[in-house]
PDB file of N, CA and C in Angstrom:
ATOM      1  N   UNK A   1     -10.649  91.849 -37.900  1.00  0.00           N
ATOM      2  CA  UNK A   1     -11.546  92.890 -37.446  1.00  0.00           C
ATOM      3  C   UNK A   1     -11.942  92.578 -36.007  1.00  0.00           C
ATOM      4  N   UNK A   2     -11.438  93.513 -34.921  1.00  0.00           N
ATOM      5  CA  UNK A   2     -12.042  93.234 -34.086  1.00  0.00           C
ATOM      6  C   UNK A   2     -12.821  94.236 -33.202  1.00  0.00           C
ATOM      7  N   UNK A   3     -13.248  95.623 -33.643  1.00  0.00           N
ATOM      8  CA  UNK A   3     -13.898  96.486 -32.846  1.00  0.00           C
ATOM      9  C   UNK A   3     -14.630  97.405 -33.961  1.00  0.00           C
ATOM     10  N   UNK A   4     -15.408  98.575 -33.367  1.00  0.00           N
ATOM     11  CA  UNK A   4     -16.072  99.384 -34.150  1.00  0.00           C
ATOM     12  C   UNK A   4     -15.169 100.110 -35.057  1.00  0.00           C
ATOM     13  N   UNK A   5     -14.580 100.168 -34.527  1.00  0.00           N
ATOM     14  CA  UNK A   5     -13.296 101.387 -35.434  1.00  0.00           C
ATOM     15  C   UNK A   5     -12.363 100.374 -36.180  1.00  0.00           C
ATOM     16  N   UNK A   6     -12.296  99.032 -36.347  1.00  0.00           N
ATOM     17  CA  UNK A   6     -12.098  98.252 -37.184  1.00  0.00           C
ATOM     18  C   UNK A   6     -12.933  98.605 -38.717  1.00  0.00           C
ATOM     19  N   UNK A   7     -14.107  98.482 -38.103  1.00  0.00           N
ATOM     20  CA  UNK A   7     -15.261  98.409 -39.110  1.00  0.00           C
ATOM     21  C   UNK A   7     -15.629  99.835 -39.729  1.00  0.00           C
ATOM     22  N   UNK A   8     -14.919 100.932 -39.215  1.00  0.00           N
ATOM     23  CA  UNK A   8     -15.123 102.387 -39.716  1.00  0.00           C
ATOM     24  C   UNK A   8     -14.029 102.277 -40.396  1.00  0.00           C
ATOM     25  N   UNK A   9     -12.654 101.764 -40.146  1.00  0.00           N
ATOM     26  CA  UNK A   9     -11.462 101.845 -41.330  1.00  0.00           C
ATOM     27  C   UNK A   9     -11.999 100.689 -42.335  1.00  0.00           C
ATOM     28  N   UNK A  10     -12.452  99.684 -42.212  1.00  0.00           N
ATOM     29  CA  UNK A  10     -12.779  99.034 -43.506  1.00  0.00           C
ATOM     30  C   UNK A  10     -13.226 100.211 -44.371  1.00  0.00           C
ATOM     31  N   UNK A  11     -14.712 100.888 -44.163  1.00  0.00           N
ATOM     32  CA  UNK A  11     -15.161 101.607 -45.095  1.00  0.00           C
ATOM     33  C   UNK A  11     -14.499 102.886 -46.061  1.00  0.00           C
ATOM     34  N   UNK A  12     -13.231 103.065 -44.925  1.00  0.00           N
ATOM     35  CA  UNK A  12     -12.245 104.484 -45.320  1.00  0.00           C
ATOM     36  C   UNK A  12     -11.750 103.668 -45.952  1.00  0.00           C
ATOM     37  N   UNK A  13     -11.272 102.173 -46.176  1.00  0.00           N
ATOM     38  CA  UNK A  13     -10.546 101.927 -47.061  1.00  0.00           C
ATOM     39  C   UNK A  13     -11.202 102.059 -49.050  1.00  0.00           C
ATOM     40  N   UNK A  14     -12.620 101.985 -48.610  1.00  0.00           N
ATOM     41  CA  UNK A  14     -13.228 102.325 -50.213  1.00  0.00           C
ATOM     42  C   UNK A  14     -13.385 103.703 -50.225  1.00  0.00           C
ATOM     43  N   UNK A  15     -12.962 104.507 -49.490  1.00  0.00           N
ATOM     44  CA  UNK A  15     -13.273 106.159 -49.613  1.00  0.00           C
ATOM     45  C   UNK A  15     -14.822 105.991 -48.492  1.00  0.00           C
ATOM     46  N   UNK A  16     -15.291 105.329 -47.747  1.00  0.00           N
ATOM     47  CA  UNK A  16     -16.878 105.763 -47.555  1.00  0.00           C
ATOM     48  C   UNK A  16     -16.493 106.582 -46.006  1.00  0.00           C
ATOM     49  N   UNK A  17     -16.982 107.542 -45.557  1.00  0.00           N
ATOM     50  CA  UNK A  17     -16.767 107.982 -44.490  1.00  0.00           C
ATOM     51  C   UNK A  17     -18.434 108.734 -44.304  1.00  0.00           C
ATOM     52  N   UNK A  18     -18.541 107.711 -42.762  1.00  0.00           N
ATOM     53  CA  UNK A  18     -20.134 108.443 -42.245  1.00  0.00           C
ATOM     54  C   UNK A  18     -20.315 108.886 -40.975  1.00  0.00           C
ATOM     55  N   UNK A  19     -20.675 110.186 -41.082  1.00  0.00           N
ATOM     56  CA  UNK A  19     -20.384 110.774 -39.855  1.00  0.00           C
ATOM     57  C   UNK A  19     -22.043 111.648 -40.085  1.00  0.00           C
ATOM     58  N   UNK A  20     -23.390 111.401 -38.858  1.00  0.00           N
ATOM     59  CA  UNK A  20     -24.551 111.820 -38.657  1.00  0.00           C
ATOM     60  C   UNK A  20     -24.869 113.011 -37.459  1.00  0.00           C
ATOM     61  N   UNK A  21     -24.181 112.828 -36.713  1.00  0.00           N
ATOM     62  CA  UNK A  21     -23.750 113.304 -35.651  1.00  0.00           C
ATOM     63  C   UNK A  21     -24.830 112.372 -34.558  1.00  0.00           C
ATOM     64  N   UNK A  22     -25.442 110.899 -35.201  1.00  0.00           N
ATOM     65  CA  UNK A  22     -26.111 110.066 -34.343  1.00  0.00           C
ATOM     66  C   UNK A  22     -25.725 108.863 -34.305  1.00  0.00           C
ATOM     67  N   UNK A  23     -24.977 108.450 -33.532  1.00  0.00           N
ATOM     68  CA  UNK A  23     -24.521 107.360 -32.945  1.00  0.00           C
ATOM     69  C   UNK A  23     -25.759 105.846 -33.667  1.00  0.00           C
ATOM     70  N   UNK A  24     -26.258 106.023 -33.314  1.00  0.00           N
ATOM     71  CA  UNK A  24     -27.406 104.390 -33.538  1.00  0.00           C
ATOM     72  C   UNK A  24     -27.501 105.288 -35.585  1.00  0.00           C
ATOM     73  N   UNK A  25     -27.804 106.306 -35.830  1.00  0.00           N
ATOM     74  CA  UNK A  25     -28.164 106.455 -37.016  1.00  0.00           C
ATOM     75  C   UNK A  25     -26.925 105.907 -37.838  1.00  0.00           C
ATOM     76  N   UNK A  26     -25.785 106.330 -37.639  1.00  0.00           N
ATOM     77  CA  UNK A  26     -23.980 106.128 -37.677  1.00  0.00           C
ATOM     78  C   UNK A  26     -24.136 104.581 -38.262  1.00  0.00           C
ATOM     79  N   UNK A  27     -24.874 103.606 -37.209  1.00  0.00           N
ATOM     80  CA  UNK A  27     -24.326 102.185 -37.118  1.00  0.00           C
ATOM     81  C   UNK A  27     -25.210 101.754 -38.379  1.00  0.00           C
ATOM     82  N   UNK A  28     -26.801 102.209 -38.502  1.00  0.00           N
ATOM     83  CA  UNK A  28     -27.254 101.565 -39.277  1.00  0.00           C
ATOM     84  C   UNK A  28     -27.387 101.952 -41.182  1.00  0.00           C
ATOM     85  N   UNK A  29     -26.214 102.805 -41.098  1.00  0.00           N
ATOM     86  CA  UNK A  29     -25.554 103.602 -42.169  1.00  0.00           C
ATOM     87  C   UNK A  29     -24.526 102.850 -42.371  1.00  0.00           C
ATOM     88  N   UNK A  30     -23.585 102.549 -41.389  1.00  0.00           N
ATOM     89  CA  UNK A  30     -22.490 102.004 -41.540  1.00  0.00           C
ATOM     90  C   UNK A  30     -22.796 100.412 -42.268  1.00  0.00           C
ATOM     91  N   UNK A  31     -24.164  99.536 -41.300  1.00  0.00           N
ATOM     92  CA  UNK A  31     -24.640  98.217 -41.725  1.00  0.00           C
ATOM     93  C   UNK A  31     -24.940  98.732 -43.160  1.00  0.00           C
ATOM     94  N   UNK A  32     -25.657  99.509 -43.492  1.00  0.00           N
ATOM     95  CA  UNK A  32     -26.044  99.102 -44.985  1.00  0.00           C
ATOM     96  C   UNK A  32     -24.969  99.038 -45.698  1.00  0.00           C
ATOM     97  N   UNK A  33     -23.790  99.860 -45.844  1.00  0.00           N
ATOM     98  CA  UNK A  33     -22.562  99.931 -46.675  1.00  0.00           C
ATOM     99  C   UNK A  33     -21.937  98.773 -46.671  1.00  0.00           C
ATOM    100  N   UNK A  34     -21.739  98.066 -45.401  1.00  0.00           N
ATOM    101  CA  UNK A  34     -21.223  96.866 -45.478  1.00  0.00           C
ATOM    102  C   UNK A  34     -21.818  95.824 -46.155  1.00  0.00           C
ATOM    103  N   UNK A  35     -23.473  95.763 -45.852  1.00  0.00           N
ATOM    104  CA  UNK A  35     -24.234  94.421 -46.879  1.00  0.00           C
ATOM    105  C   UNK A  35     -23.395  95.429 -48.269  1.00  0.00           C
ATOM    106  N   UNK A  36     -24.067  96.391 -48.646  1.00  0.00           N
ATOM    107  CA  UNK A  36     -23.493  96.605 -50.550  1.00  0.00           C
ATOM    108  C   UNK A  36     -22.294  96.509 -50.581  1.00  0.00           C
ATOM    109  N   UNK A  37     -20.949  96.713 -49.655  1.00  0.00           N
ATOM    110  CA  UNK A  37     -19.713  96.323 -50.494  1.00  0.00           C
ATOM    111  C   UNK A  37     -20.116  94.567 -50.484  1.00  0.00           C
ATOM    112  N   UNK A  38     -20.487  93.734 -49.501  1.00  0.00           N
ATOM    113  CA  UNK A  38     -20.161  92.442 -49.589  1.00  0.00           C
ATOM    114  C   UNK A  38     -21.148  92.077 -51.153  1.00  0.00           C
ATOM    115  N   UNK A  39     -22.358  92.480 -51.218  1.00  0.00           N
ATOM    116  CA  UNK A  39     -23.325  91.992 -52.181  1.00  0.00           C
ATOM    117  C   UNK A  39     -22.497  92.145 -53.787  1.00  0.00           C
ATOM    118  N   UNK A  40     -21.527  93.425 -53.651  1.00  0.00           N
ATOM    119  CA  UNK A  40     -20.648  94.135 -54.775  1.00  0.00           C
ATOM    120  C   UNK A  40     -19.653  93.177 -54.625  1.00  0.00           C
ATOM    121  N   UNK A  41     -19.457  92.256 -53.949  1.00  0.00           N
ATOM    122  CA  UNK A  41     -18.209  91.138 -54.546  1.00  0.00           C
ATOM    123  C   UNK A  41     -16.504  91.955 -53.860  1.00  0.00           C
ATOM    124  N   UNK A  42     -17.293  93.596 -53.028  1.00  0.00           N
ATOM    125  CA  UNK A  42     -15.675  93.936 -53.076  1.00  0.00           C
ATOM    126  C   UNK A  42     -15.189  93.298 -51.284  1.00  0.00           C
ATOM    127  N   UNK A  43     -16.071  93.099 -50.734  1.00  0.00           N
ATOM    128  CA  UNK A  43     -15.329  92.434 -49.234  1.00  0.00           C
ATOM    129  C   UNK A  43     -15.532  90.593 -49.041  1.00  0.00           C
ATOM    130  N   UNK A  44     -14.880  90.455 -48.272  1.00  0.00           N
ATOM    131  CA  UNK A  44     -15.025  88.555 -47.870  1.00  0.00           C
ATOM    132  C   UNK A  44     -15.931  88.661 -47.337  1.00  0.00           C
ATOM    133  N   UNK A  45     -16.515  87.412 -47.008  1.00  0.00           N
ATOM    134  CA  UNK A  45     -18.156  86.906 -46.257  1.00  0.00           C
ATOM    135  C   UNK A  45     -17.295  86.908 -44.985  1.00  0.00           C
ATOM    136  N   UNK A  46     -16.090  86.361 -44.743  1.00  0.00           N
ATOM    137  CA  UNK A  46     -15.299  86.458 -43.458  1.00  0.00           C
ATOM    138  C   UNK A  46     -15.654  87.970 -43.027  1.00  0.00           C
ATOM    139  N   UNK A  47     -14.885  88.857 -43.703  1.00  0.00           N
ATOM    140  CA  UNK A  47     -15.148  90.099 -42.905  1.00  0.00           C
ATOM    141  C   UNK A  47     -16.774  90.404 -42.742  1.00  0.00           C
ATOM    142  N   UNK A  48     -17.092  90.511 -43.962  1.00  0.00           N
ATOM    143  CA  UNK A  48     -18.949  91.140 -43.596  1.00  0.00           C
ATOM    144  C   UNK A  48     -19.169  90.443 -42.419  1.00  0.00           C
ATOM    145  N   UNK A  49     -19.241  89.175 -42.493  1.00  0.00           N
ATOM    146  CA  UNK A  49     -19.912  88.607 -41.001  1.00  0.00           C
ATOM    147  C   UNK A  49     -19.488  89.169 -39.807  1.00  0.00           C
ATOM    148  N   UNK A  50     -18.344  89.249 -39.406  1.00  0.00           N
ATOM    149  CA  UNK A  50     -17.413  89.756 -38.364  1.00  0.00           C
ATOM    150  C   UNK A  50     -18.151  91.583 -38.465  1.00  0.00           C
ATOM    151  N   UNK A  51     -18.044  91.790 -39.136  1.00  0.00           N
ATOM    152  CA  UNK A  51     -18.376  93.464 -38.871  1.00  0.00           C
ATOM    153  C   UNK A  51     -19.643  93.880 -38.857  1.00  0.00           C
ATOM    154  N   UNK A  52     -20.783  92.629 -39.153  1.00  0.00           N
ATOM    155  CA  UNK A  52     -21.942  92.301 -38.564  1.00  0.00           C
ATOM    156  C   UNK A  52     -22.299  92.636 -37.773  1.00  0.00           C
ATOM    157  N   UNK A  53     -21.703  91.491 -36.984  1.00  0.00           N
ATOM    158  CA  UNK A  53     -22.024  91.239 -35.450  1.00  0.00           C
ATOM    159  C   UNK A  53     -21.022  92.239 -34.313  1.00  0.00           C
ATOM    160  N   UNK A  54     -20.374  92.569 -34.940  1.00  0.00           N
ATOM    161  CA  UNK A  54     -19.261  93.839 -34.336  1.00  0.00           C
ATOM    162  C   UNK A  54     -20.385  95.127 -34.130  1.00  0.00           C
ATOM    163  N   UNK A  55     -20.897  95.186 -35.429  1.00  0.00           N
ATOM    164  CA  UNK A  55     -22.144  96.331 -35.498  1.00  0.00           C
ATOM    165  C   UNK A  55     -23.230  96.120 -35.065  1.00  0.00           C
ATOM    166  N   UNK A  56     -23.697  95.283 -34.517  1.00  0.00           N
ATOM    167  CA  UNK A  56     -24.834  94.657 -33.872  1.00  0.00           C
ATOM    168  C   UNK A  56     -24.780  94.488 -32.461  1.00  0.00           C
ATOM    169  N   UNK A  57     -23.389  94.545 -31.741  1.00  0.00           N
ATOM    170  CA  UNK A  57     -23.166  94.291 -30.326  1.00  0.00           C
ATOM    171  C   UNK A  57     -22.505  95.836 -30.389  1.00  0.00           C
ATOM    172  N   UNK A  58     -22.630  96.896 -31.413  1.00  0.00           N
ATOM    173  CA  UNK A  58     -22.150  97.993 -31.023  1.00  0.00           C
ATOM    174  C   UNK A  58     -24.085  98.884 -31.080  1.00  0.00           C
ATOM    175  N   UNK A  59     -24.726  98.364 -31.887  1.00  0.00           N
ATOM    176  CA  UNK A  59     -26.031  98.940 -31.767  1.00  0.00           C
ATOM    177  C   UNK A  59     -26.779  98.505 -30.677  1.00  0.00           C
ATOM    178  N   UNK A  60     -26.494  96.987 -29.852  1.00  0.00           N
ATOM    179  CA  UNK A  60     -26.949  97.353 -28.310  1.00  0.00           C
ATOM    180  C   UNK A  60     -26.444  97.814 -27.112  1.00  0.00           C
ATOM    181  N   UNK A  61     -25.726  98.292 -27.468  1.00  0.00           N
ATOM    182  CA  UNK A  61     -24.887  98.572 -26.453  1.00  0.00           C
ATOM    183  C   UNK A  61     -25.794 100.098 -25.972  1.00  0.00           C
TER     184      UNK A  61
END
């Protein structure tokens, strides 16, 4: 994983697709899905972490 749109195809890969039409609303929609797939056992702690901080240097931006 190395960019935002990394971290938007992870979620298409479980079917999740989020589209707000708000950018910062987008990211912190996108963060919650990622803690529940990782908490749900269905992603690696490798990826969650990585798409973390991917989403976190994409929410200051």
């Amino acid at each position: 994983m190395k960019d935002f749109l990394s971290v938007i195809q992870l979620l298409k890969r479980f079917g999740i697709y989020i589209y707000t039409g708000n950018k910062v609303d987008d990211i912190e929609l996108i963060m919650e899905e990622v803690v529940e797939l990782y908490e749900n056992g269905l992603i690696m702690k490798d990826d969650y972490l990585k798409a973390i901080l991917i989403l976190r240097e994409e929410r200051r931006k």
